[in-house]
C-alpha atoms as a PDB file:
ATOM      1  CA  UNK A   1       4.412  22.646   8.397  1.00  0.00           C
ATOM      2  CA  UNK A   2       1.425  20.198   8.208  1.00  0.00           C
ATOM      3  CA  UNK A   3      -0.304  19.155  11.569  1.00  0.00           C
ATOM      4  CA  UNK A   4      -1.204  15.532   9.983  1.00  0.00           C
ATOM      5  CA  UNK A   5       1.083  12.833   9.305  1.00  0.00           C
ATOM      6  CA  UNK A   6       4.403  12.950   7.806  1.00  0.00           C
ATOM      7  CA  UNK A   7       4.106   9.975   5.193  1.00  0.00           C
ATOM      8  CA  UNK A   8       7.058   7.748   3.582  1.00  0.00           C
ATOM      9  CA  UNK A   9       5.475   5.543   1.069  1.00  0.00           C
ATOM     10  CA  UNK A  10       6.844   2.508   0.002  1.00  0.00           C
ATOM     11  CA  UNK A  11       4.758   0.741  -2.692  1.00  0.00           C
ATOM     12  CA  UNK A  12       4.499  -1.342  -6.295  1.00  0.00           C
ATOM     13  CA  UNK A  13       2.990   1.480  -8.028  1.00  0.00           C
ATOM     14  CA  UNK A  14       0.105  -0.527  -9.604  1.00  0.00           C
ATOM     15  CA  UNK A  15      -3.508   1.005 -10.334  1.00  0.00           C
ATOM     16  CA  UNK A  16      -4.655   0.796  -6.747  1.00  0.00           C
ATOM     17  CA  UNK A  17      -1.238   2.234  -5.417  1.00  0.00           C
ATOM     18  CA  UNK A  18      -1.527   5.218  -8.096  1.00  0.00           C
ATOM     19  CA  UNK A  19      -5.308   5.790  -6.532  1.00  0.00           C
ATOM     20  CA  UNK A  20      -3.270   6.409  -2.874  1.00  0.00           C
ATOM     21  CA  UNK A  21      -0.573   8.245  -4.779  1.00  0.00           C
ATOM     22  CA  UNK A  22      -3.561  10.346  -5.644  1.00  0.00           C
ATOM     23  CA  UNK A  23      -4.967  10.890  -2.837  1.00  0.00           C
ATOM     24  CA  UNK A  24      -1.788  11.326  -0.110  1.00  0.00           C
ATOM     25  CA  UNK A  25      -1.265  14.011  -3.054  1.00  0.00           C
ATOM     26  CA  UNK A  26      -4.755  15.468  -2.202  1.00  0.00           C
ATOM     27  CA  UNK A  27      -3.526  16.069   1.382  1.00  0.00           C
ATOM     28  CA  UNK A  28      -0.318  17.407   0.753  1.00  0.00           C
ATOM     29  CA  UNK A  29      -2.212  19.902  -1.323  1.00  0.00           C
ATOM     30  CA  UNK A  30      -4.356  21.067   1.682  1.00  0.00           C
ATOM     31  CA  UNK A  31      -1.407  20.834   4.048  1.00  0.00           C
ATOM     32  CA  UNK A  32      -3.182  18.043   5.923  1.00  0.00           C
ATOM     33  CA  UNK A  33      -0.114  15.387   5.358  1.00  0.00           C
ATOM     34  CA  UNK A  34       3.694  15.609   4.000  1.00  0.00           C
ATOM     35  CA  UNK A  35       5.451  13.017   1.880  1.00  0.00           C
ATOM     36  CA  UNK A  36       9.240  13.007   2.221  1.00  0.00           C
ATOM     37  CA  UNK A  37       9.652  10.148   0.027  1.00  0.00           C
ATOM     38  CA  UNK A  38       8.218   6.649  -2.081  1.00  0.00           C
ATOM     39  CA  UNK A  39      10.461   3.626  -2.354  1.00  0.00           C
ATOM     40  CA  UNK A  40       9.165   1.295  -4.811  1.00  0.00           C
ATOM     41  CA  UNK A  41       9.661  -2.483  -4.736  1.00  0.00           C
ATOM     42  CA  UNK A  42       8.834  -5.497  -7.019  1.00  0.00           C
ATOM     43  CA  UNK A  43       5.024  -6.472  -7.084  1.00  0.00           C
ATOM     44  CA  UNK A  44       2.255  -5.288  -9.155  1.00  0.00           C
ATOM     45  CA  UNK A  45       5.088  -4.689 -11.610  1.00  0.00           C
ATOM     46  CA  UNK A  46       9.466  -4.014 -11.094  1.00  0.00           C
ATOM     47  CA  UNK A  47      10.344  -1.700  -9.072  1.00  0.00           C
ATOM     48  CA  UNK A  48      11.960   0.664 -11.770  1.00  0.00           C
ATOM     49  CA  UNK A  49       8.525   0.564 -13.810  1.00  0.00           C
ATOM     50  CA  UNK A  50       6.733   1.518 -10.726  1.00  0.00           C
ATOM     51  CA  UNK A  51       9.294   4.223  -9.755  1.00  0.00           C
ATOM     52  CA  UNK A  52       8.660   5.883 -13.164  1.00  0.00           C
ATOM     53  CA  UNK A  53       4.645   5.727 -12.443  1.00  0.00           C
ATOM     54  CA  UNK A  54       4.793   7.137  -9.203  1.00  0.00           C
ATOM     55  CA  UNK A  55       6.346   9.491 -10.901  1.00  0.00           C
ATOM     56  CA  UNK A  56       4.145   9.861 -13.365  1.00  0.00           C
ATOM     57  CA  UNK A  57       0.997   9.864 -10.690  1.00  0.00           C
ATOM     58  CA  UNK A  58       2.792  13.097  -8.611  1.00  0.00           C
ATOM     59  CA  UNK A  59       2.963  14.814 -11.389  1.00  0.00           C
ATOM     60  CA  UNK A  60      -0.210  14.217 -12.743  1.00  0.00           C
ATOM     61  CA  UNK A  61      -1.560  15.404  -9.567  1.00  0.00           C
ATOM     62  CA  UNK A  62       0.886  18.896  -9.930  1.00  0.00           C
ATOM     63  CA  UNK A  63       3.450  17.301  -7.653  1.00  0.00           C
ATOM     64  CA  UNK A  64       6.860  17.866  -9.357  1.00  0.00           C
ATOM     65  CA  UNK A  65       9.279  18.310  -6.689  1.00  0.00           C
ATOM     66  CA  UNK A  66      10.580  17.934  -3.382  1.00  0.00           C
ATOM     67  CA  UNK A  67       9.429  13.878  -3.077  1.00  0.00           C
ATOM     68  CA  UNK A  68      12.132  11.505  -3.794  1.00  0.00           C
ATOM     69  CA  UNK A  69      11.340   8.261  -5.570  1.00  0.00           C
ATOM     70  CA  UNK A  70      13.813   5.548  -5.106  1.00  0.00           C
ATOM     71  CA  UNK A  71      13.958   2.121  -6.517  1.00  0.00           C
ATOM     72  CA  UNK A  72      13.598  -0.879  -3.915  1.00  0.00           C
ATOM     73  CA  UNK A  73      14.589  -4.306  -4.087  1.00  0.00           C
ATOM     74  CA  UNK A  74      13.809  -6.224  -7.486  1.00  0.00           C
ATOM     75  CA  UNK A  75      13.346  -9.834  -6.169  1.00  0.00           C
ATOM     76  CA  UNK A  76      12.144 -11.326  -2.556  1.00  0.00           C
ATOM     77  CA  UNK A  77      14.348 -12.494  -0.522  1.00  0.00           C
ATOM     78  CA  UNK A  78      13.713 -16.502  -0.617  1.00  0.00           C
ATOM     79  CA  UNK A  79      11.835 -17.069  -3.633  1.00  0.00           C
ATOM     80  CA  UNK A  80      11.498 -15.934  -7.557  1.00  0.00           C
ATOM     81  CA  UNK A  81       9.959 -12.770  -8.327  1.00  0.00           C
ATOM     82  CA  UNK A  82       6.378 -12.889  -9.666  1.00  0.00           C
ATOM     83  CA  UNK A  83       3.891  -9.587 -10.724  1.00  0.00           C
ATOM     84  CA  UNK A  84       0.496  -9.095 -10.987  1.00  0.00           C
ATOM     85  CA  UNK A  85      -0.258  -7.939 -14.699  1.00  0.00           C
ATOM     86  CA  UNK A  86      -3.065  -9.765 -15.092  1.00  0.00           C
ATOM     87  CA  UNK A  87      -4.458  -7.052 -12.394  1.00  0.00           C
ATOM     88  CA  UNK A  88      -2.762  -3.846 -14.165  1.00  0.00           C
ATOM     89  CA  UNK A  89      -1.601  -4.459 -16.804  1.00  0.00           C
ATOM     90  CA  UNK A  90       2.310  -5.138 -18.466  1.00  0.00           C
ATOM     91  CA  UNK A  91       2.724  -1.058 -17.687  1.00  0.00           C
ATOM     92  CA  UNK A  92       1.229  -1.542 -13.907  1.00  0.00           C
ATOM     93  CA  UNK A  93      -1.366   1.577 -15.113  1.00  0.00           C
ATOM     94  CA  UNK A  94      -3.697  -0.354 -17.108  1.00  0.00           C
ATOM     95  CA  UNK A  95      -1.959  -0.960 -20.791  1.00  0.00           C
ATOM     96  CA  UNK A  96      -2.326   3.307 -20.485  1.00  0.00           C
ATOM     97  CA  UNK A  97       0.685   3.197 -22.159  1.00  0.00           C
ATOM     98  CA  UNK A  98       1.429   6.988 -20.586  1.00  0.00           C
ATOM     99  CA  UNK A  99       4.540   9.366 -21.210  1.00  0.00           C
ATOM    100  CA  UNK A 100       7.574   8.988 -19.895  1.00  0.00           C
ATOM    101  CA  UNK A 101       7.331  11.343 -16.441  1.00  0.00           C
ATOM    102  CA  UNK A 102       9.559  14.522 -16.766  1.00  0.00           C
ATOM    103  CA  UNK A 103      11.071  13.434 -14.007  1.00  0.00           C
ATOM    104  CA  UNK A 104      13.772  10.279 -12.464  1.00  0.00           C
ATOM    105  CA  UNK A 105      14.246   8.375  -9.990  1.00  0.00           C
ATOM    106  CA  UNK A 106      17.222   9.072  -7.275  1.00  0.00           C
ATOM    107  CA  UNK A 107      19.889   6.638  -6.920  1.00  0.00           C
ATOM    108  CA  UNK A 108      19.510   5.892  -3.614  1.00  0.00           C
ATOM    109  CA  UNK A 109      17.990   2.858  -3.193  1.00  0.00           C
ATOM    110  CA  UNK A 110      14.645   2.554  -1.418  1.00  0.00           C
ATOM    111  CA  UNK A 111      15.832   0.425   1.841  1.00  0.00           C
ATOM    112  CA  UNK A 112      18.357   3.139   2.085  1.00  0.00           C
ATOM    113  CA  UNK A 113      16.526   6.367   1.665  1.00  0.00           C
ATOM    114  CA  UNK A 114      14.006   4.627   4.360  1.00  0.00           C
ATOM    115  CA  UNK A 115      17.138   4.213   7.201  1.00  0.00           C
ATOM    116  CA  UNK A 116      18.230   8.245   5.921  1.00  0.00           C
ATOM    117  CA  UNK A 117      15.057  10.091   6.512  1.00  0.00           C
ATOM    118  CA  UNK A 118      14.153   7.720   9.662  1.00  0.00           C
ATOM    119  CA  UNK A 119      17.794   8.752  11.252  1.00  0.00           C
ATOM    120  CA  UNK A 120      17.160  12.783  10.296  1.00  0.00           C
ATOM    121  CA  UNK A 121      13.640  12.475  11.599  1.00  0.00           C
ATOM    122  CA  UNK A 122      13.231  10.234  14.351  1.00  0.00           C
ATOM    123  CA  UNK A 123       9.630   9.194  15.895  1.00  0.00           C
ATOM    124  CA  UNK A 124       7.636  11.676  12.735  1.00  0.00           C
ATOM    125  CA  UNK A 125       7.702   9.098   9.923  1.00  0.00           C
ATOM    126  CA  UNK A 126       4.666   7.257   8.975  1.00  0.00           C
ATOM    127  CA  UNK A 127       5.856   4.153   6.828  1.00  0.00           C
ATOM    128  CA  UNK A 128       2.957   3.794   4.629  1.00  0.00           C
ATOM    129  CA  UNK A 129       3.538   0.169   3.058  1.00  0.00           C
ATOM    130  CA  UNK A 130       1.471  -1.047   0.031  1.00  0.00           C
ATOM    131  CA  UNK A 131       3.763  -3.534  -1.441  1.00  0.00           C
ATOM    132  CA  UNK A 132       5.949  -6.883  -0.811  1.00  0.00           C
ATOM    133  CA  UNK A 133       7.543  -5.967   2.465  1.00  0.00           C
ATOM    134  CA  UNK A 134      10.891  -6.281   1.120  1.00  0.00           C
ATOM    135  CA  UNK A 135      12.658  -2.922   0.966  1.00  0.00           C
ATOM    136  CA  UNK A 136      11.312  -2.562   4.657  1.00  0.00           C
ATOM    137  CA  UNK A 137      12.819  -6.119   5.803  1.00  0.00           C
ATOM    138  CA  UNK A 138      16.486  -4.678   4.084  1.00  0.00           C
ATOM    139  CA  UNK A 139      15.937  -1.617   6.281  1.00  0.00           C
ATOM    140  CA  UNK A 140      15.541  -3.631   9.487  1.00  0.00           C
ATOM    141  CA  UNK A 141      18.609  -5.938   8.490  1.00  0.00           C
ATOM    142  CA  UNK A 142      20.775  -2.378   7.844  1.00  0.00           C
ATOM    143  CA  UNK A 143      19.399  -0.737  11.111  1.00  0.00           C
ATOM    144  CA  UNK A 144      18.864  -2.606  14.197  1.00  0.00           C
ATOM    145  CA  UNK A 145      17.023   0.632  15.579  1.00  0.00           C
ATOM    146  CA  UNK A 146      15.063   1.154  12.751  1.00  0.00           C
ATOM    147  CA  UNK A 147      11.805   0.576  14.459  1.00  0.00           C
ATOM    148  CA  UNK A 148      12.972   2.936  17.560  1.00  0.00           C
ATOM    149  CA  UNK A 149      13.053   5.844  14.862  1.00  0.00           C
ATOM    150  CA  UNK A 150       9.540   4.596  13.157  1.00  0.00           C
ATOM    151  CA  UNK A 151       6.507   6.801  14.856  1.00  0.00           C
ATOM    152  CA  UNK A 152       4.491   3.749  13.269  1.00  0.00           C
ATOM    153  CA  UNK A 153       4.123   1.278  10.414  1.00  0.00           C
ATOM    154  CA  UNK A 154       0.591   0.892   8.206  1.00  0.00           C
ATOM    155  CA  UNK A 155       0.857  -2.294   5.780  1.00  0.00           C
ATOM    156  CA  UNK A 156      -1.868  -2.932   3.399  1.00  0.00           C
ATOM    157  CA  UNK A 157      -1.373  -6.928   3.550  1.00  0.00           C
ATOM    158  CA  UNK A 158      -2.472 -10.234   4.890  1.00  0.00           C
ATOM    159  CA  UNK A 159      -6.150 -12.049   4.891  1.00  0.00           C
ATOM    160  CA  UNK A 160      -7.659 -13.853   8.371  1.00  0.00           C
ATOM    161  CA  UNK A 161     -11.017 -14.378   8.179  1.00  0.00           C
ATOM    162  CA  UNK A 162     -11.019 -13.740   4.599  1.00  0.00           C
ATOM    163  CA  UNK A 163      -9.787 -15.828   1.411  1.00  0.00           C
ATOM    164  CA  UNK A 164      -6.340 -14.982  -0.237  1.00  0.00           C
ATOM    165  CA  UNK A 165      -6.771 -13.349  -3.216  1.00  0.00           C
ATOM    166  CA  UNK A 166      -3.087 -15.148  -4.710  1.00  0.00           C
ATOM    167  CA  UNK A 167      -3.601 -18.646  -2.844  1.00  0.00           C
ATOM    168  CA  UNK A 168      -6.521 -19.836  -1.025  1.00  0.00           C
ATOM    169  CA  UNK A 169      -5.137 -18.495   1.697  1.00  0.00           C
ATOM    170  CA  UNK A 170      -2.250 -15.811   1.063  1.00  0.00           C
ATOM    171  CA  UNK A 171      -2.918 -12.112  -0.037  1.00  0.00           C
ATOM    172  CA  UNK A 172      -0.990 -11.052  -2.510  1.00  0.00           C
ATOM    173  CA  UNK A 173       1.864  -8.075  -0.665  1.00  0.00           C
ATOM    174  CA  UNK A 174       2.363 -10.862   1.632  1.00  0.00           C
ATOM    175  CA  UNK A 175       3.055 -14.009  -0.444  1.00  0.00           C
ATOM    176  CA  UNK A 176       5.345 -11.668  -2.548  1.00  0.00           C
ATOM    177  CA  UNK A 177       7.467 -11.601   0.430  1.00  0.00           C
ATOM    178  CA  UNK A 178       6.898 -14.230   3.131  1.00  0.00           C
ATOM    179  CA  UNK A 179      10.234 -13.680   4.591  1.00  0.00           C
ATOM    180  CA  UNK A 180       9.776  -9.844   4.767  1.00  0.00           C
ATOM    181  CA  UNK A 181       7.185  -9.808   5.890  1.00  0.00           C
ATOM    182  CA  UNK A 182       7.473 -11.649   8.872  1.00  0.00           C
ATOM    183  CA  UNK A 183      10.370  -9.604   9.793  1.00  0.00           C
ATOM    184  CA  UNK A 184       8.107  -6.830   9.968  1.00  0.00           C
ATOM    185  CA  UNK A 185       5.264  -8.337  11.872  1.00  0.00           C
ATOM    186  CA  UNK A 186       8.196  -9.555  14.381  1.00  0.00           C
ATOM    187  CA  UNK A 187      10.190  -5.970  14.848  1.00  0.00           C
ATOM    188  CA  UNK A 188       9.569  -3.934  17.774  1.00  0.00           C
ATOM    189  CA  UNK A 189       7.477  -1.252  16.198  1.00  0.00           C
ATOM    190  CA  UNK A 190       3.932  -0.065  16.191  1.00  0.00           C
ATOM    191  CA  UNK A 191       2.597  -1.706  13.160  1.00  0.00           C
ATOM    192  CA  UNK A 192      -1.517  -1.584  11.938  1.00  0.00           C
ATOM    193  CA  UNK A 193      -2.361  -4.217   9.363  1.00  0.00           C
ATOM    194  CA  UNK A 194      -5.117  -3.682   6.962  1.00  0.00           C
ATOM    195  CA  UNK A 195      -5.858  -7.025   5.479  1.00  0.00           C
ATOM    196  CA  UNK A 196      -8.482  -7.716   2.880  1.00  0.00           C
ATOM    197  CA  UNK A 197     -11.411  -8.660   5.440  1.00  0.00           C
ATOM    198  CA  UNK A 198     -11.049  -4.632   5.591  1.00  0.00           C
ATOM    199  CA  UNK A 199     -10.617  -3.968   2.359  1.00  0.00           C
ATOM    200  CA  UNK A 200     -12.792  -6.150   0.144  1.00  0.00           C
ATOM    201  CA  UNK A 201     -15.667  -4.588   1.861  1.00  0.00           C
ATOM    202  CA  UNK A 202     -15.113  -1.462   0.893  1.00  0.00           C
ATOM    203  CA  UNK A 203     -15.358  -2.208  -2.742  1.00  0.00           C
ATOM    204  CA  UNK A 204     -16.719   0.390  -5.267  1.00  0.00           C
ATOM    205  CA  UNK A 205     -19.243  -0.227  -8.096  1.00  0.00           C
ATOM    206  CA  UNK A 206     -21.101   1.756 -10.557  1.00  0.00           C
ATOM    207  CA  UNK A 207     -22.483   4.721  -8.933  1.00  0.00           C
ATOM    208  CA  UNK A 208     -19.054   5.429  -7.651  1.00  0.00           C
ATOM    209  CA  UNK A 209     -16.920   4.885 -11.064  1.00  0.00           C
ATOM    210  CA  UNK A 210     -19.736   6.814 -12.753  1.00  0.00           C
ATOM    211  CA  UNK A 211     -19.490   9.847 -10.786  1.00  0.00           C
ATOM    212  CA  UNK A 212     -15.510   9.766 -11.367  1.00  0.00           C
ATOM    213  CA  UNK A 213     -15.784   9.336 -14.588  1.00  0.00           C
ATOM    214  CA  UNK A 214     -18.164  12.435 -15.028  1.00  0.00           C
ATOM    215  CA  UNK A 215     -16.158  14.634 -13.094  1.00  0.00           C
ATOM    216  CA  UNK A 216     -14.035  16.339 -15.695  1.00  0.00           C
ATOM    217  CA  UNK A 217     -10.947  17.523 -14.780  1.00  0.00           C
ATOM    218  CA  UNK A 218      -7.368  15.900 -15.635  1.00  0.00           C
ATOM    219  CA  UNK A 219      -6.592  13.928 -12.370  1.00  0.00           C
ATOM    220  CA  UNK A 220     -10.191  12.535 -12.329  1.00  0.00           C
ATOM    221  CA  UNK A 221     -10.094  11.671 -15.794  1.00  0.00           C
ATOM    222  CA  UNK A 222      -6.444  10.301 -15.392  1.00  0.00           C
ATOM    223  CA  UNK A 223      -7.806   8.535 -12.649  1.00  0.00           C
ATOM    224  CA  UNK A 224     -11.009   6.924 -14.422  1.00  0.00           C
ATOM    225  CA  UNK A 225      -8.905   6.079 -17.247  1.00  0.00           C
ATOM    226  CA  UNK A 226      -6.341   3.632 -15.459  1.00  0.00           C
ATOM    227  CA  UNK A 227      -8.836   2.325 -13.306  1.00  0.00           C
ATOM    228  CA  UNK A 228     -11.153   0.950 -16.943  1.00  0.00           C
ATOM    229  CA  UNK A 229      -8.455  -2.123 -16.789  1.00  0.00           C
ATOM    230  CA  UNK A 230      -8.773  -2.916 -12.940  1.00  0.00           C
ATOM    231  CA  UNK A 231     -12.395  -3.268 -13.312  1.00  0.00           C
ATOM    232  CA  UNK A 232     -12.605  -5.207 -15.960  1.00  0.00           C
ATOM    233  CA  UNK A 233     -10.066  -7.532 -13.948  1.00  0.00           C
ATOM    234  CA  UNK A 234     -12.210  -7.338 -10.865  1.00  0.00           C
ATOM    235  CA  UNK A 235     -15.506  -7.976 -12.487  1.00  0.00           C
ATOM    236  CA  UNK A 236     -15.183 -11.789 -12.158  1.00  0.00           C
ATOM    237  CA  UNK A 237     -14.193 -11.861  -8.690  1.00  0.00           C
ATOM    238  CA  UNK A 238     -16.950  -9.173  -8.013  1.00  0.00           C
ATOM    239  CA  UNK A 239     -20.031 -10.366  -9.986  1.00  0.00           C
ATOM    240  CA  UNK A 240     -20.853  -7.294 -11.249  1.00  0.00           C
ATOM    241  CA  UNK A 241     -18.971  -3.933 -12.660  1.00  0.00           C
ATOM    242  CA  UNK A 242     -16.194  -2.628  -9.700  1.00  0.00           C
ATOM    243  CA  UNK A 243     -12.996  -2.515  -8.107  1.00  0.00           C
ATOM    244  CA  UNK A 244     -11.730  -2.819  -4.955  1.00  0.00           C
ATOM    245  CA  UNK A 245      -9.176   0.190  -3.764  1.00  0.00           C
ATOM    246  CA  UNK A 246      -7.329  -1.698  -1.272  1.00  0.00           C
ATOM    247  CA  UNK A 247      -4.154   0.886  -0.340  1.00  0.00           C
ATOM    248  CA  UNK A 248      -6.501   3.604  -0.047  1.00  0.00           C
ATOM    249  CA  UNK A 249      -8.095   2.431   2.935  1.00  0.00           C
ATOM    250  CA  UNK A 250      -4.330   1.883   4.708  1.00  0.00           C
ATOM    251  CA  UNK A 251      -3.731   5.440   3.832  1.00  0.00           C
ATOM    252  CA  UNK A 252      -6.949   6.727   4.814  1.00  0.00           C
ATOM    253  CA  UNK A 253      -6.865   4.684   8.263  1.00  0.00           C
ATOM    254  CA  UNK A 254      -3.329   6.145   8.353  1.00  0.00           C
ATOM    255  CA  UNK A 255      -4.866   9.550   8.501  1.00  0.00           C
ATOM    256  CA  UNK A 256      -8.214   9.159   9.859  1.00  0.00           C
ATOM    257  CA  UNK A 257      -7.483   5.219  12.194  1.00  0.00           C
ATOM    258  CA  UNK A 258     -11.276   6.386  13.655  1.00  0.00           C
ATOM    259  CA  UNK A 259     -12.545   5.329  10.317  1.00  0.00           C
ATOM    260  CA  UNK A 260     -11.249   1.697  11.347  1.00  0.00           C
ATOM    261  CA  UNK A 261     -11.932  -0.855  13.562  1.00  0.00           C
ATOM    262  CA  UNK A 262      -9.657  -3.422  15.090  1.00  0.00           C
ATOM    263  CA  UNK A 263      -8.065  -6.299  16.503  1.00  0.00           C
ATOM    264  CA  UNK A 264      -4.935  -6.341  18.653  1.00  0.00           C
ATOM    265  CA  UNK A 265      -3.195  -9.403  18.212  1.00  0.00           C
ATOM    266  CA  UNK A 266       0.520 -10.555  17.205  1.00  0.00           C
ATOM    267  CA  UNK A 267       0.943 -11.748  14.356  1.00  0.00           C
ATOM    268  CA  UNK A 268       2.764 -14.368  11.846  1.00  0.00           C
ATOM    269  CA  UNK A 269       3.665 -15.324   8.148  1.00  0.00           C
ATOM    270  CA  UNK A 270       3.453 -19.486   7.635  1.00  0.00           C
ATOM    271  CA  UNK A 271       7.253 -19.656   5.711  1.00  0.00           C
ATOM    272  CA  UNK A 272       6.884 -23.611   4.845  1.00  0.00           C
ATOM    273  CA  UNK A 273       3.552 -25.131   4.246  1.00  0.00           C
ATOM    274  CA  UNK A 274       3.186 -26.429   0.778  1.00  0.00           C
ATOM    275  CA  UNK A 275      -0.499 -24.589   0.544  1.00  0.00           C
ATOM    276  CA  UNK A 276      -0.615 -22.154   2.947  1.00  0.00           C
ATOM    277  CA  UNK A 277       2.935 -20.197   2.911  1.00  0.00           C
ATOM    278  CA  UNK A 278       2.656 -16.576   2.865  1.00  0.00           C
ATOM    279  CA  UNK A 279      -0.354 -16.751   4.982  1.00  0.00           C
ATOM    280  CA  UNK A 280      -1.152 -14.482   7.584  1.00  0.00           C
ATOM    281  CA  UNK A 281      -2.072 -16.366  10.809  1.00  0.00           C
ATOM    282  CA  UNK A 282      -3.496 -14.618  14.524  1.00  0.00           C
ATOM    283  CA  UNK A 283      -4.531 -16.703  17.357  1.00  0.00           C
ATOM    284  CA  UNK A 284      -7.783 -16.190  17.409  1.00  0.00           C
ATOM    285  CA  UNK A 285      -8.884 -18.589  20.480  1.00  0.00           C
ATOM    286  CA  UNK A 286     -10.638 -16.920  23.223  1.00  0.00           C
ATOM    287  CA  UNK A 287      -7.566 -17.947  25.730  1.00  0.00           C
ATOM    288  CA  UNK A 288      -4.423 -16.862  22.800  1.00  0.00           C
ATOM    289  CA  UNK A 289      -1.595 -18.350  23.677  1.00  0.00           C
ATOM    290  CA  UNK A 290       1.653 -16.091  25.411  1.00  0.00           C
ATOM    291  CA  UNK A 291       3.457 -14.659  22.576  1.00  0.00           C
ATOM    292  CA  UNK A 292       6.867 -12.719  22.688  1.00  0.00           C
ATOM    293  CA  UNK A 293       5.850 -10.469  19.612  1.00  0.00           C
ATOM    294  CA  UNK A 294       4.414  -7.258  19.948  1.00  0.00           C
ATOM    295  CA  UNK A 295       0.376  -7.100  19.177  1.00  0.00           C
ATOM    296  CA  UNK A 296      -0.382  -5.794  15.883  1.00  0.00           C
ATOM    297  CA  UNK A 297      -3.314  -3.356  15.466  1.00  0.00           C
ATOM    298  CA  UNK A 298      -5.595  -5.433  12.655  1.00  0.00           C
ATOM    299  CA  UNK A 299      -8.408  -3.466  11.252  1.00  0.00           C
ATOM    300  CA  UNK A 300     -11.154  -5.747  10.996  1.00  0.00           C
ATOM    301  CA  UNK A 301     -13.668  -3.379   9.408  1.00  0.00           C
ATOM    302  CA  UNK A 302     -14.208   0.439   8.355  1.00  0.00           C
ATOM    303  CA  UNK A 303     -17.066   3.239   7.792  1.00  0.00           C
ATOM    304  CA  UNK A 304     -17.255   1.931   4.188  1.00  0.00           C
ATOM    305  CA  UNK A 305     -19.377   4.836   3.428  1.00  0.00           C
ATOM    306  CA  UNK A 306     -17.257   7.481   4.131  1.00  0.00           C
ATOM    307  CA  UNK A 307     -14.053   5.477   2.649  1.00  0.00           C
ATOM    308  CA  UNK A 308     -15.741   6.131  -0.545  1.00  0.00           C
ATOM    309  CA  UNK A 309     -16.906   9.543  -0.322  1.00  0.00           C
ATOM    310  CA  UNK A 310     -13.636  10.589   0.829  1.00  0.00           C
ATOM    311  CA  UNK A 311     -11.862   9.092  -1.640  1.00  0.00           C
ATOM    312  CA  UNK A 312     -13.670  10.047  -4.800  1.00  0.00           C
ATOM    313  CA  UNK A 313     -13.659  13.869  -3.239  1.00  0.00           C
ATOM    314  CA  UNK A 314      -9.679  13.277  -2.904  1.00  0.00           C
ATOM    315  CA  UNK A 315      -9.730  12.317  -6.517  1.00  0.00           C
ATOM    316  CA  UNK A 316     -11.847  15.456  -7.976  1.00  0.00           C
ATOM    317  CA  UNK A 317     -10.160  17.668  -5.672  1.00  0.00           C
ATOM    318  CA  UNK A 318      -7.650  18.397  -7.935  1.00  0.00           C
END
């Protein structure tokens, strides 16, 4: 048994998803975490294409049994489905064109496996969310006490003080999945949001990608190699050569939440307005109104410093 915590990790397994894949496997490995499961769910890429490279990612990293991956939902609930190749390419891993993984998915699907392993291990799970919040909104509509069984939720999602990086205003898990995702934010469950004002700031440049790169062992070079095509996409945003990791840091905080710091507020998804749907809004007036939703734990900010050093160690750990 591990003393840290006991992930289930639903995600779009894109390049910065397959960087957490990475580096949850890193802990497993040292018997600091366990992961019982990944669902995957439409985003970066569909949700069968990300199934086969999570696959792909655990056993690159020398984990080949013993984690389910199921397949998630394929489509939002109220809208079309859109993915972000631009940001990872038409194989979600950077145009690495890799093998096919040894091996496949299960064929329970990922809302489902989510309600199983929450019923056989009530208050342990850590629902590690990286992706549209859909396969976790299906779970709450098959289980009313779903988020009585949940020991607490960490969604990498949402922007406040911070520009969208899909709309002017909407980040990208969260305008995948409006609907979702303000089923989540509403549910009766401990829930920490790590929303870009977190994560842009943690941002890695050359130094960092450079020492990856000359670290040579297969994960690290595995690693370096998908993560060419994110920062070529992210040099335009960034000004300069980089990427920014965003999952990561809702793992890490997962594991470490000292490393964070953070708001308490409730929190809500605008469903209808014409330019701002899918944006995440808190009420950030000095007197907040009442609300009847449960504050959510917003990181606002992190040890950027140690972020990176932890996560580059994770990644030539291996």
């Amino acid at each position: 048994m591990t003393n840290g915590p006991t992930f289930l990790y639903d995600c779009d397994t894109g390049i910065d998803d397959a960087m957490t894949l990475l580096y949850l496997a890193s802990l497993v490995r040292a018997g600091e975490a366990e992961l019982v499961g990944v669902g995957t769910v439409h985003g970066n890429i569909d949700p069968l294409t990300g199934a086969l490279n999570t696959l792909r990612v655990l056993e690159a990293a020398g984990i080949t049994e013993g984690v389910p991956v199921a397949v998630g939902a394929a489509r939002p609930m109220a809208q079309d489905v859109h993915y972000a190749l631009d940001w990872h390419g038409t194989d979600g891993l950077g145009e690495t064109r890799l093998p096919d993984p040894a091996g496949r998915p299960v064929a329970e699907p990922a809302p489902a496996q989510l309600v199983r392993l929450a019923r056989a291990m009530p208050g342990e799970l850590t629902l590690l969310a990286t992706g549209p919040l859909t396969n976790l909104g299906a779970a709450l509509l098959l289980d009313d006490e779903l988020p009585s069984l949940i020991r607490e939720v960490v969604v990498m999602g949402g922007a406040f003080d911070h520009p969208g990086n899909i709309t002017t205003h909407a980040e990208a898990n969260i305008w995948h999945d409006p609907e979702a995702a303000d089923m989540v934010f509403a549910a009766d469950w401990p829930v920490v949001l790590v929303p870009l004002d977190a994560t842009h700031p943690t941002a890695v440049h050359d130094d960092w990608l450079d020492r990856l790169a000359a670290h040579d062992s297969p994960v690290a070079r595995f690693a370096a190699r998908i993560l060419k095509f994110y920062e070529d996409a992210y040099t335009p945003t960034l000004k300069r050569r980089g990427a920014v990791i965003h999952d990561a840091l809702a793992a890490m905080l997962a594991v470490d939440p000292d490393l964070g710091e953070y708001a308490h507020r409730p929190v809500r998804v605008e469903l209808r307005g014409d330019l701002t749907r899918g944006t995440t809004v808190w009420d950030a007036r000095s007197l907040p109104a009442d609300d009847v939703r449960r504050p959510v734990k917003v990181a606002t900010g992190s040890d950027v410093a140690a972020f990176q050093e932890r996560l580059l160690a994770s990644l030539t750990s291996f």
